[in-house]
C-alpha atoms as a PDB file:
ATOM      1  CA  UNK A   1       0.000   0.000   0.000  1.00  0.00           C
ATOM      2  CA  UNK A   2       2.549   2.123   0.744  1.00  0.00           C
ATOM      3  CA  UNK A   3       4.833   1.284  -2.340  1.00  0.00           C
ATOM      4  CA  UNK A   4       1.638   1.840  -4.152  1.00  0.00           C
ATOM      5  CA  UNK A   5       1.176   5.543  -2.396  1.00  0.00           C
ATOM      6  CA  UNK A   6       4.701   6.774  -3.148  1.00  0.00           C
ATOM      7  CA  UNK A   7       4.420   5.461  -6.646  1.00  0.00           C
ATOM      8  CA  UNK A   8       1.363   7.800  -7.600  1.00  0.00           C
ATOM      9  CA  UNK A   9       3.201  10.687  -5.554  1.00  0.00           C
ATOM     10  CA  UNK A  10       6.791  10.222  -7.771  1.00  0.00           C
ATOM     11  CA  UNK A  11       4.253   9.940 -11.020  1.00  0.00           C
ATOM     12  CA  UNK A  12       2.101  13.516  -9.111  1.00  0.00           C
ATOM     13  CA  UNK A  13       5.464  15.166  -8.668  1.00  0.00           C
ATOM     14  CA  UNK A  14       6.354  14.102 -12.532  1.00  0.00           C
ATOM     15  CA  UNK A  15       3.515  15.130 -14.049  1.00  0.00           C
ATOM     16  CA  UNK A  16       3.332  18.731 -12.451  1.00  0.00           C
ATOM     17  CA  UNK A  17       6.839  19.059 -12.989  1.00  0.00           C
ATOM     18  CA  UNK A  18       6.361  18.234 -16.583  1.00  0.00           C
ATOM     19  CA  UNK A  19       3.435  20.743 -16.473  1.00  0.00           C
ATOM     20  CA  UNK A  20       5.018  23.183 -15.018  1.00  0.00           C
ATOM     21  CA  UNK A  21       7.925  23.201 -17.434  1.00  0.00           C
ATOM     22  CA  UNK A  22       5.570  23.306 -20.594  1.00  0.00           C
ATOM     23  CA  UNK A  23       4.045  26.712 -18.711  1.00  0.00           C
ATOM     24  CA  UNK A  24       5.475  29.949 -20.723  1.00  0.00           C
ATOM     25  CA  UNK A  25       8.237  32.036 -18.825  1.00  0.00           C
END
């Protein structure tokens, strides 16, 4: 459950980094 948790939070923490890096400026 817990591997499970901190899975979705590393793919969270990729996705709005990857969102946040497509963002102008």
């Amino acid at each position: 459950s817990f591997r499970f948790n901190n899975h979705l939070v590393d793919v969270c923490k990729q996705v709005v980094a990857n969102f946040g890096a497509s963002l102008p400026g």
